[in-house]
PDB file of N, CA and C in Angstrom:
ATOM      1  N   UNK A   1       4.033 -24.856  -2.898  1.00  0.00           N
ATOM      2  CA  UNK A   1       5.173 -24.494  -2.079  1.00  0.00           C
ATOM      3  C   UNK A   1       6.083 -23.507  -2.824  1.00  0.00           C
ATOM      4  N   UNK A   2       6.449 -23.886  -4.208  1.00  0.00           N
ATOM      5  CA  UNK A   2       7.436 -22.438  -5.031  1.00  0.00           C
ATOM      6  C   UNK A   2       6.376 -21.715  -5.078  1.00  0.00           C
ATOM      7  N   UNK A   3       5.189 -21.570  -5.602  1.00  0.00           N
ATOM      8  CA  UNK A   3       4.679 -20.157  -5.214  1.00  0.00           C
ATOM      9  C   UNK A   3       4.590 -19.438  -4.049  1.00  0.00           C
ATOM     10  N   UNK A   4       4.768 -20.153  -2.841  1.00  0.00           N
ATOM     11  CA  UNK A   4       4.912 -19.233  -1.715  1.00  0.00           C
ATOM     12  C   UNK A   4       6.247 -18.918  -1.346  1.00  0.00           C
ATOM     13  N   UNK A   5       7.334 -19.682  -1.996  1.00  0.00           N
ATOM     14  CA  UNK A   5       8.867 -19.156  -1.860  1.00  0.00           C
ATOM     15  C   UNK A   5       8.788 -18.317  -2.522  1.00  0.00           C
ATOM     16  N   UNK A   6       7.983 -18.103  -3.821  1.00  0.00           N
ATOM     17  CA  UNK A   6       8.151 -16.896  -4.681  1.00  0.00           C
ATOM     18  C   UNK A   6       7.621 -15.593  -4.219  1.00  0.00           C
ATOM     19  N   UNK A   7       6.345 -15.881  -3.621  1.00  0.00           N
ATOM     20  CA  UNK A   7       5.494 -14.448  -2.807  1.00  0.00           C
ATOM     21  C   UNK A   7       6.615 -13.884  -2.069  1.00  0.00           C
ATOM     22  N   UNK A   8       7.396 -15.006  -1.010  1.00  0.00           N
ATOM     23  CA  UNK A   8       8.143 -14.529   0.167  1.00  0.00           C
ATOM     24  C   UNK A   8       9.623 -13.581  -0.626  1.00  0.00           C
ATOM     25  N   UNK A   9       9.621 -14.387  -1.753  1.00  0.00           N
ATOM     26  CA  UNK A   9      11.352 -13.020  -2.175  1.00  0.00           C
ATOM     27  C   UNK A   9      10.696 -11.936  -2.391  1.00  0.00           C
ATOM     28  N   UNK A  10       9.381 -11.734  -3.369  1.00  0.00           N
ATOM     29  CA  UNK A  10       8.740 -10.945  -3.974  1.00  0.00           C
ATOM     30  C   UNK A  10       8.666  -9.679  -2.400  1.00  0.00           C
ATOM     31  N   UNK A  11       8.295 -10.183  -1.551  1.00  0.00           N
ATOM     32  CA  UNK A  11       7.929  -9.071  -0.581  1.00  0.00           C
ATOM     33  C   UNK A  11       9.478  -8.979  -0.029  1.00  0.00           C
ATOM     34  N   UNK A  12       9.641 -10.074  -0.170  1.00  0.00           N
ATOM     35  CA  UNK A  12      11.179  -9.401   1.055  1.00  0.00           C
ATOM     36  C   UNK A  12      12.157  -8.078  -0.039  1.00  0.00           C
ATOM     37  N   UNK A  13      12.206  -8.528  -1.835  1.00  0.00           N
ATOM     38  CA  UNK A  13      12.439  -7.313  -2.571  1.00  0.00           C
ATOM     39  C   UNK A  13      11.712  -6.233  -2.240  1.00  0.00           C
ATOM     40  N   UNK A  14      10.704  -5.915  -2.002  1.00  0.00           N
ATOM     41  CA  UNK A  14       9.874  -4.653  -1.956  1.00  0.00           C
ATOM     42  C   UNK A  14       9.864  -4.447  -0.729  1.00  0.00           C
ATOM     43  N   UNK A  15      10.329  -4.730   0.297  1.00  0.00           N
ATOM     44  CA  UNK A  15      10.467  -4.523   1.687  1.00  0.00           C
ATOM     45  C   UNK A  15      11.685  -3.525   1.332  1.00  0.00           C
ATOM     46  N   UNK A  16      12.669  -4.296   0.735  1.00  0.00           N
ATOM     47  CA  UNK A  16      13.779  -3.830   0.733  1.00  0.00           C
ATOM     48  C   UNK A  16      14.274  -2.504  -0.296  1.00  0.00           C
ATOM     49  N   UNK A  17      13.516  -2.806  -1.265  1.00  0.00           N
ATOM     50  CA  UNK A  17      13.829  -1.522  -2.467  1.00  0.00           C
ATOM     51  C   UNK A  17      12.833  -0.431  -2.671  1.00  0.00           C
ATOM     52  N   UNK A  18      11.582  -0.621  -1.865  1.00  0.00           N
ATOM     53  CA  UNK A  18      10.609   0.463  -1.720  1.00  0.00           C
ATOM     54  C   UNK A  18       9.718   0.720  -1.253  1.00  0.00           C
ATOM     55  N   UNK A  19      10.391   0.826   0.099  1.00  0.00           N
ATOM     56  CA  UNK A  19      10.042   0.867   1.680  1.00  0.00           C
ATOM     57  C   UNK A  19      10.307   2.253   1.943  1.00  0.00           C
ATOM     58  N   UNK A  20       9.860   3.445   1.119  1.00  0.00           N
ATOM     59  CA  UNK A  20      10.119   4.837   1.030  1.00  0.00           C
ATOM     60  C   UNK A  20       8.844   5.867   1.678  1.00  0.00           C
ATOM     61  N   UNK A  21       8.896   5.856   2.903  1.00  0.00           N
ATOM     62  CA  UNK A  21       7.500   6.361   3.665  1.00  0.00           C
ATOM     63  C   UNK A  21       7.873   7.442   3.519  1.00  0.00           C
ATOM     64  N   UNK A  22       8.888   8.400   3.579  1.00  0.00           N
ATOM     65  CA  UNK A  22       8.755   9.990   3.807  1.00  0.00           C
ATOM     66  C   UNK A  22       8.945  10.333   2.536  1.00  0.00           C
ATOM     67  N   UNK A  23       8.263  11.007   1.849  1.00  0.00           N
ATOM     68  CA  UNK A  23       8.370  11.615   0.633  1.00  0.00           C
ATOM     69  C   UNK A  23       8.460  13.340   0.570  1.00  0.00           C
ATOM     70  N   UNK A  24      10.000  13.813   0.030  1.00  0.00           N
ATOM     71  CA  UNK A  24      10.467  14.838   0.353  1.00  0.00           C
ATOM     72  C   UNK A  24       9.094  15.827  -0.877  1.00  0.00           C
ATOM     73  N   UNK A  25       8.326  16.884  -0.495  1.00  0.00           N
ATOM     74  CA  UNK A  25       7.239  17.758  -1.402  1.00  0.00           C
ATOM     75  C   UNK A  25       8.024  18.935  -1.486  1.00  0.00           C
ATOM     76  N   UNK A  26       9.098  19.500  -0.789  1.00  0.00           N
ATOM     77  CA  UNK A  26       9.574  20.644  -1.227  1.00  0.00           C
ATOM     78  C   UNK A  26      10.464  20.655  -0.073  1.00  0.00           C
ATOM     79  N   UNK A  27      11.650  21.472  -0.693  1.00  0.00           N
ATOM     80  CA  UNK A  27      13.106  21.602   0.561  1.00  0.00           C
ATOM     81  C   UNK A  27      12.790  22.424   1.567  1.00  0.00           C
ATOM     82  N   UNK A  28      13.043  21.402   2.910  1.00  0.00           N
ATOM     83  CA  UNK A  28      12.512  21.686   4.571  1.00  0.00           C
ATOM     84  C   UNK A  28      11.071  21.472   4.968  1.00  0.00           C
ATOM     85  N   UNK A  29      10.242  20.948   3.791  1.00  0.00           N
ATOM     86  CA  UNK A  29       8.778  20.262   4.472  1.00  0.00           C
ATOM     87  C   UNK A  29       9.045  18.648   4.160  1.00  0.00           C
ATOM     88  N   UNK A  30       7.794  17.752   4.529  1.00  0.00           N
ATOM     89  CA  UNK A  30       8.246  16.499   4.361  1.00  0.00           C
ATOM     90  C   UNK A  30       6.732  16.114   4.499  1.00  0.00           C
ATOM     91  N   UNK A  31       6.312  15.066   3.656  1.00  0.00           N
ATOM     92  CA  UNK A  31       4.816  14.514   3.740  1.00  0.00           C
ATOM     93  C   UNK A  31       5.102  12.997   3.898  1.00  0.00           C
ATOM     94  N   UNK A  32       4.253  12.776   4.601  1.00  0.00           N
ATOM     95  CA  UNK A  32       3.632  11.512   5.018  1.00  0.00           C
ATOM     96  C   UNK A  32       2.386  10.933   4.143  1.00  0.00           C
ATOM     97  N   UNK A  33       2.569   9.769   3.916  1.00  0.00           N
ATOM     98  CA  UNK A  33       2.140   9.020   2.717  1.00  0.00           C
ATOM     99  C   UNK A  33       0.691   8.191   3.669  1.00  0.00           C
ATOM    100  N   UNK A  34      -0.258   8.462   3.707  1.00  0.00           N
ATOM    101  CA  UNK A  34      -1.374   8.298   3.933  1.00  0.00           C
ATOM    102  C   UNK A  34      -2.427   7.560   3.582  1.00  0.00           C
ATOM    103  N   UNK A  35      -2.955   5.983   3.881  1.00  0.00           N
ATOM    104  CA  UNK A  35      -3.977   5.729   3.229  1.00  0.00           C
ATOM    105  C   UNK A  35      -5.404   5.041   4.053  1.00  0.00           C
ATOM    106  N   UNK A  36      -6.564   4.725   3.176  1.00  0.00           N
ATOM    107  CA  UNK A  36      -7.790   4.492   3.829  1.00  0.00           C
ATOM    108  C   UNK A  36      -7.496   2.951   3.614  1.00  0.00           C
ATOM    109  N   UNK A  37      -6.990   2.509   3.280  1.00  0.00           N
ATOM    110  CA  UNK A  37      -7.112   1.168   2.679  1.00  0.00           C
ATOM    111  C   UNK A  37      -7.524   0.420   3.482  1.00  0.00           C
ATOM    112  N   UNK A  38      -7.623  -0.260   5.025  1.00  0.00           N
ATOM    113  CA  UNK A  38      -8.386  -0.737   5.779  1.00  0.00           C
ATOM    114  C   UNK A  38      -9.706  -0.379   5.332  1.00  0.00           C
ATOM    115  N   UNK A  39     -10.482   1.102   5.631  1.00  0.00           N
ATOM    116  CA  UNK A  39     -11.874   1.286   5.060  1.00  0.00           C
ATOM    117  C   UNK A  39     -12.303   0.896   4.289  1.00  0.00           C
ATOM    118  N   UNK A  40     -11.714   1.061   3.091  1.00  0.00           N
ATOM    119  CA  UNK A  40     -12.085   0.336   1.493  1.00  0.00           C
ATOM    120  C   UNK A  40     -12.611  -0.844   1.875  1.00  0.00           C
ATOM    121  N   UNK A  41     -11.446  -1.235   2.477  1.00  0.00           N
ATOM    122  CA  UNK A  41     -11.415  -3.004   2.537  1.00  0.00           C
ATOM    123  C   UNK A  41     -12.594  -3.253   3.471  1.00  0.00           C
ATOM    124  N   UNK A  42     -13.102  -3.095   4.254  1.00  0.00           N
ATOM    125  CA  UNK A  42     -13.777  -3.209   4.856  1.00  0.00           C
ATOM    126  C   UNK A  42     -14.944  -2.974   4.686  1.00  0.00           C
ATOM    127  N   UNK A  43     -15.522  -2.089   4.039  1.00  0.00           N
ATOM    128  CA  UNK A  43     -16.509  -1.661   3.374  1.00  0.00           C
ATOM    129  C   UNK A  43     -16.997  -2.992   1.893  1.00  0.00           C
ATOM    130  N   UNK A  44     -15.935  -3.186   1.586  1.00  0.00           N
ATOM    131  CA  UNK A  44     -16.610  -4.350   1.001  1.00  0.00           C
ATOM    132  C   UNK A  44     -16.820  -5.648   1.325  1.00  0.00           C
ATOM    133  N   UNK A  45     -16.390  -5.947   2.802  1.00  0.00           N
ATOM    134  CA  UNK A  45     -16.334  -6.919   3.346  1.00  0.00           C
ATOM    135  C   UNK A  45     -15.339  -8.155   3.403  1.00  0.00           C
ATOM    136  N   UNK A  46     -13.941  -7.522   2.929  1.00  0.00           N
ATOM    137  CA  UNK A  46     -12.747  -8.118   2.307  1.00  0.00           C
ATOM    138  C   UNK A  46     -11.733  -8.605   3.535  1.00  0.00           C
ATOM    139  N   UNK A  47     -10.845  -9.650   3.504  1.00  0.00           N
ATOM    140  CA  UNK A  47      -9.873  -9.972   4.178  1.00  0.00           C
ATOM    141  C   UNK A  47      -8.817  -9.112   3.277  1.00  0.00           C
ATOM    142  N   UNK A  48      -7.610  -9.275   4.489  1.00  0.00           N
ATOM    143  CA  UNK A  48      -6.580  -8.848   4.175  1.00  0.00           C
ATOM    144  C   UNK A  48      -5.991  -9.571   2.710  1.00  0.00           C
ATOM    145  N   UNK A  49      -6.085 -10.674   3.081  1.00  0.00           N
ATOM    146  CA  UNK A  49      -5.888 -12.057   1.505  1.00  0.00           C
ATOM    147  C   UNK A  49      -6.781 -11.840   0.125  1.00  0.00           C
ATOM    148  N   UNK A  50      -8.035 -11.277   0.469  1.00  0.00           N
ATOM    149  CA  UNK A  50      -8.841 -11.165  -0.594  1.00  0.00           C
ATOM    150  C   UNK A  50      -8.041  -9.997  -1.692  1.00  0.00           C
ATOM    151  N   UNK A  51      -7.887  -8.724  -0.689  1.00  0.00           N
ATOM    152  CA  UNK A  51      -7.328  -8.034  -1.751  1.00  0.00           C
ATOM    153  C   UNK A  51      -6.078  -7.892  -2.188  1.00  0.00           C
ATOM    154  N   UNK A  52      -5.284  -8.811  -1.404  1.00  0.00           N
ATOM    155  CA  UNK A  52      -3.941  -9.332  -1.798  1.00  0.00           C
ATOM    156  C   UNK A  52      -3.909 -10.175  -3.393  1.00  0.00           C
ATOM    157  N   UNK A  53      -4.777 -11.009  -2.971  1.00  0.00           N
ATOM    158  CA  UNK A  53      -5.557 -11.948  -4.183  1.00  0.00           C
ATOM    159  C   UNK A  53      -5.312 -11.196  -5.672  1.00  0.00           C
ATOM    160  N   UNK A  54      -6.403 -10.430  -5.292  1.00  0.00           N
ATOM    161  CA  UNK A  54      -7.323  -9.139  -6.459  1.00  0.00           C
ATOM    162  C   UNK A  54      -5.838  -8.395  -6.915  1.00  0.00           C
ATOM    163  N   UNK A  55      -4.706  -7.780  -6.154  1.00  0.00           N
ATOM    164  CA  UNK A  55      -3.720  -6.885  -6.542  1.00  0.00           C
ATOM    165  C   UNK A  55      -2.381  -7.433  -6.750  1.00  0.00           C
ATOM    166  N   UNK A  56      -2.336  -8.858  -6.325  1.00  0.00           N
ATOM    167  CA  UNK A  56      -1.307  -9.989  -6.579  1.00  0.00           C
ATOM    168  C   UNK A  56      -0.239  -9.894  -6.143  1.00  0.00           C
ATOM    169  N   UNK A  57      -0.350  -9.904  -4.749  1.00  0.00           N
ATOM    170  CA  UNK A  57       0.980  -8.773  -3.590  1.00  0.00           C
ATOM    171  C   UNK A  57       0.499 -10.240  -2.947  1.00  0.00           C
ATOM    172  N   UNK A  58       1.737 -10.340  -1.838  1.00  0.00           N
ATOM    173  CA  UNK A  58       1.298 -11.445  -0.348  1.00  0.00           C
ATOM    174  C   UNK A  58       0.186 -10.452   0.848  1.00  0.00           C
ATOM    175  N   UNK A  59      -0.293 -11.134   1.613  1.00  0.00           N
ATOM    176  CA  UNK A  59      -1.156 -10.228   2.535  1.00  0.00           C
ATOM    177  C   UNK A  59      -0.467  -9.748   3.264  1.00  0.00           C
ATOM    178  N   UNK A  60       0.828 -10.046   3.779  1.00  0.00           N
ATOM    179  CA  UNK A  60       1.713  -8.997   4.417  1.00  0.00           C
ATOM    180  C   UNK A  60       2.009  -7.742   4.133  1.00  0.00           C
ATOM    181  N   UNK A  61       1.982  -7.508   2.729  1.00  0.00           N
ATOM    182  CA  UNK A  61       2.236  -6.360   1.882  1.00  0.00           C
ATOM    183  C   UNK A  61       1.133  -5.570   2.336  1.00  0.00           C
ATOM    184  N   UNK A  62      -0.335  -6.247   2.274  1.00  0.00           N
ATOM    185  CA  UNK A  62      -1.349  -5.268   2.949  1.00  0.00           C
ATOM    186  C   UNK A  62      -1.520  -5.143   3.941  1.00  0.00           C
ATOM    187  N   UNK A  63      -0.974  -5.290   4.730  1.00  0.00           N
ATOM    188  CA  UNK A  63      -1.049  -5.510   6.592  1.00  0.00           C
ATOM    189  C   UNK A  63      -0.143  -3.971   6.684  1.00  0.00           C
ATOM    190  N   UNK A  64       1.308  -4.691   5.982  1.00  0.00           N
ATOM    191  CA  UNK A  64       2.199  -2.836   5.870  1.00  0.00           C
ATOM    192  C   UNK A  64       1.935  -1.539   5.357  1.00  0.00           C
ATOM    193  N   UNK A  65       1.196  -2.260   4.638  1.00  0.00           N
ATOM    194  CA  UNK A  65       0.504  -0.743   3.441  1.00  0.00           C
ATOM    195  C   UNK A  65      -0.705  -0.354   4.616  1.00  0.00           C
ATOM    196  N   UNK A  66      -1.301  -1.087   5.300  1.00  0.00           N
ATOM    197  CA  UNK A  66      -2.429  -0.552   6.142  1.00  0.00           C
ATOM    198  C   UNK A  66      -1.575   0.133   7.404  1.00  0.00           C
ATOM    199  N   UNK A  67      -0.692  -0.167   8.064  1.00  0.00           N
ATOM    200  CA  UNK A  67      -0.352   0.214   9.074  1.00  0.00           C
ATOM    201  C   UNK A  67       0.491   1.589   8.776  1.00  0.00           C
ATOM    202  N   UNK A  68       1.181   1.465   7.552  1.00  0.00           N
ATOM    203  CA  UNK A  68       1.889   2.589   7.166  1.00  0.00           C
ATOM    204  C   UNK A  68       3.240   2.072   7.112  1.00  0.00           C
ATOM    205  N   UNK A  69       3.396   1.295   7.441  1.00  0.00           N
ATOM    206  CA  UNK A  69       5.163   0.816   7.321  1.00  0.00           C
ATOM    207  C   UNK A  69       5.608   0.736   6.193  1.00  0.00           C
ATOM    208  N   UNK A  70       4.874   0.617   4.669  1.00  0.00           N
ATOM    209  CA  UNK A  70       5.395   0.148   3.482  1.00  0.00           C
ATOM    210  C   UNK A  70       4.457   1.503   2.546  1.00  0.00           C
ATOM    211  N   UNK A  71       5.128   1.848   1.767  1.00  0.00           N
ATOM    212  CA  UNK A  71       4.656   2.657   0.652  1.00  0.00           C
ATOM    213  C   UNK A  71       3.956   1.828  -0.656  1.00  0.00           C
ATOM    214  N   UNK A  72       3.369   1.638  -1.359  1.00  0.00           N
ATOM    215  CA  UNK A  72       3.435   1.190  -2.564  1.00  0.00           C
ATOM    216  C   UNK A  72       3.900   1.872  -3.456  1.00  0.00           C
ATOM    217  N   UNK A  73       4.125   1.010  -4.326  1.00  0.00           N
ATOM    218  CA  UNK A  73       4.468   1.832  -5.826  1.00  0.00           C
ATOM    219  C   UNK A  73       3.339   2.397  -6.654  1.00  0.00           C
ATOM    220  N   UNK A  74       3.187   3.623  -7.931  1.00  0.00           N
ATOM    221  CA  UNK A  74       2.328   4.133  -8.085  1.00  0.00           C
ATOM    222  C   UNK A  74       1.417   2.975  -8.569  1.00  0.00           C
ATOM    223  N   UNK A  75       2.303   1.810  -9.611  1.00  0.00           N
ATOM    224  CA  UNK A  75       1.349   0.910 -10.274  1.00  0.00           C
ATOM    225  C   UNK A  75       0.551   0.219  -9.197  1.00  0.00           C
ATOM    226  N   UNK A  76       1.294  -0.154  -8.019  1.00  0.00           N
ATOM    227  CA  UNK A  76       0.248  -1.099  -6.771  1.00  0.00           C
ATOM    228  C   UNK A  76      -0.727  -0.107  -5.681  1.00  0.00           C
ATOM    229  N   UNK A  77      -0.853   1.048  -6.207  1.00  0.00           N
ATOM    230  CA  UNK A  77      -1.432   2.051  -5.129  1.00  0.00           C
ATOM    231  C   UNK A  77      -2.737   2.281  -6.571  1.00  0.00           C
ATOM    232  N   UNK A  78      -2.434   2.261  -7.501  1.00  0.00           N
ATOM    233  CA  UNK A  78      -3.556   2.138  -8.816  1.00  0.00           C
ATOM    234  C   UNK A  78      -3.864   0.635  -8.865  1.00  0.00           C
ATOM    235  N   UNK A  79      -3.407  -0.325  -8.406  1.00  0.00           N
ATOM    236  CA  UNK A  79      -4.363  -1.513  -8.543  1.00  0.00           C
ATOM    237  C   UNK A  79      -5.354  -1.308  -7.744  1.00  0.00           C
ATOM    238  N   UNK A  80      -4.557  -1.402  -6.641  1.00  0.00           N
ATOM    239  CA  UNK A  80      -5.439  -1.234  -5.203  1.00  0.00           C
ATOM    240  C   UNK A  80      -6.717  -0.712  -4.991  1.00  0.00           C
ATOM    241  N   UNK A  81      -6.644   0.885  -5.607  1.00  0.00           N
ATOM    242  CA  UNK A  81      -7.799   1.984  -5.890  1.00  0.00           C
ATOM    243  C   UNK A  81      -8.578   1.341  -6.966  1.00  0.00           C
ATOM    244  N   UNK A  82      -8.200   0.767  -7.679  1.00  0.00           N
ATOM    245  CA  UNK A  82      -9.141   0.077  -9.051  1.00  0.00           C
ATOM    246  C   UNK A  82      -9.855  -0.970  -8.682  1.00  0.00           C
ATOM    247  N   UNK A  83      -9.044  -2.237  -7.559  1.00  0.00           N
ATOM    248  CA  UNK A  83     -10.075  -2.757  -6.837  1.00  0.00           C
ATOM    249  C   UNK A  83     -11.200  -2.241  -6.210  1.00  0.00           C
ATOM    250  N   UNK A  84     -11.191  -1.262  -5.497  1.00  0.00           N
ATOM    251  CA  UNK A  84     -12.072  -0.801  -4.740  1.00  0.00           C
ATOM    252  C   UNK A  84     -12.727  -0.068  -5.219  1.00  0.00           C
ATOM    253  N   UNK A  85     -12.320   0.330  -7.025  1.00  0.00           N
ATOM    254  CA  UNK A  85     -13.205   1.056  -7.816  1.00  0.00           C
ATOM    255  C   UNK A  85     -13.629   2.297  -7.310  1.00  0.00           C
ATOM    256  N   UNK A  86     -12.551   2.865  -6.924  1.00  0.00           N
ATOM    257  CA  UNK A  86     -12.809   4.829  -6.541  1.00  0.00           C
ATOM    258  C   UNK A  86     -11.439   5.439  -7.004  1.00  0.00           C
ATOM    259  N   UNK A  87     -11.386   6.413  -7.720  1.00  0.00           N
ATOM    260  CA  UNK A  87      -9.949   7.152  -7.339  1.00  0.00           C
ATOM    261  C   UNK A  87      -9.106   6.947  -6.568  1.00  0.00           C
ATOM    262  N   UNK A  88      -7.475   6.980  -7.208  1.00  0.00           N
ATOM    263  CA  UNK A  88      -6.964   6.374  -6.605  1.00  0.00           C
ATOM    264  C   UNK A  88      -6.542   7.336  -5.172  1.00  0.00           C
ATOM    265  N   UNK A  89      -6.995   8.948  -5.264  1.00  0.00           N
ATOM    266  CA  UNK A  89      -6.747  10.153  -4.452  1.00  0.00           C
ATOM    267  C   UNK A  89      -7.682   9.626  -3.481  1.00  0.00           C
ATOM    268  N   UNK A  90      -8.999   8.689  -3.375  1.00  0.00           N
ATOM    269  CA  UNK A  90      -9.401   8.859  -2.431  1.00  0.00           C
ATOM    270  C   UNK A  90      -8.923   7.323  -1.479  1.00  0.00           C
ATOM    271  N   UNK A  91      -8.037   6.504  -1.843  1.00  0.00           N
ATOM    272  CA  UNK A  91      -7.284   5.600  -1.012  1.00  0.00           C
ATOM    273  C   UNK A  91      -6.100   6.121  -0.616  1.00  0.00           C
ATOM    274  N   UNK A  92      -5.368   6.898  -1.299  1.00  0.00           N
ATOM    275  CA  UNK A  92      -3.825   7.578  -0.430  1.00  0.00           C
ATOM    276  C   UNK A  92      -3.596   8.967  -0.767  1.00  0.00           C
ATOM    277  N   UNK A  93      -3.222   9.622  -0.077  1.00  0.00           N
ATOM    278  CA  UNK A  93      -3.130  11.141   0.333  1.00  0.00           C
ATOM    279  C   UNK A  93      -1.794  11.253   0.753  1.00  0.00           C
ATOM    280  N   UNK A  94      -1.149  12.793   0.634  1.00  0.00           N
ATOM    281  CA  UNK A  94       0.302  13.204   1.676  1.00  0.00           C
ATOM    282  C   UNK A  94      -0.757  14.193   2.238  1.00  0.00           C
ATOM    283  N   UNK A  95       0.382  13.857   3.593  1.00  0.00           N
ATOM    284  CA  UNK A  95      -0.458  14.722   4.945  1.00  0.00           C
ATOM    285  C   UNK A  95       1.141  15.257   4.988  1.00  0.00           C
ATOM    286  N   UNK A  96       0.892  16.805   4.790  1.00  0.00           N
ATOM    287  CA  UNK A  96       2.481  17.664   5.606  1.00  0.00           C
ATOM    288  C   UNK A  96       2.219  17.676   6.875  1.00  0.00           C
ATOM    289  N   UNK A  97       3.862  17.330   7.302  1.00  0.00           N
ATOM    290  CA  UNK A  97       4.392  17.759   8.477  1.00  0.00           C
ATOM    291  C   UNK A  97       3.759  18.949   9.133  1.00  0.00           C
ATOM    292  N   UNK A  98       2.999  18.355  10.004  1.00  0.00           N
ATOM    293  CA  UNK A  98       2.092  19.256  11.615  1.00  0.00           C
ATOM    294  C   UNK A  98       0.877  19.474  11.326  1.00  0.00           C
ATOM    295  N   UNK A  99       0.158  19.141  10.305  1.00  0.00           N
ATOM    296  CA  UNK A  99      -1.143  19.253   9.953  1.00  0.00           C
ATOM    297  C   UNK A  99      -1.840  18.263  11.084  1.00  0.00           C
TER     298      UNK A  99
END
């Protein structure tokens, strides 16, 4: 039970302090933070929990990171890619504005 009170501050902090989807690439363009991470996951035959597990986030964290609502940080966007054992360029990408 405290470890799941603990998961729940843990995400509700990172909900709250770096929840940063638009990332400014140069003054008057704007990129969108992009990832495959469903595919990955899927490709190895993984629940949402499994690689929550493996990167030590709650599975909500990957539900947001899949839908796009939540950014990770560089260290949890390099776990992530290290789980799935590919570069971490080929799980998240910026896509500019109108591409």
């Amino acid at each position: 039970m405290i470890l799941y009170i603990l998961q729940m501050i843990i995400y509700i902090l990172q909900t709250i302090f770096y929840n940063q989807i638009n990332i400014k690439s140069s003054p008057g363009s704007e990129a969108m933070l992009e990832n495959r991470v469903r595919e990955h996951r899927a490709r190895l035959k993984w629940s949402q929990q499994d690689l929550a597990n493996v990167v030590q986030v709650t599975r909500q964290t990957i539900g947001l990171i899949e839908k796009g609502d939540y950014a990770p940080s560089v260290a949890l966007a390099l776990k992530i890619a290290h789980a799935f054992r590919v570069p971490v360029e080929e799980v998240f990408s910026l896509k500019e504005e109108g591409e």
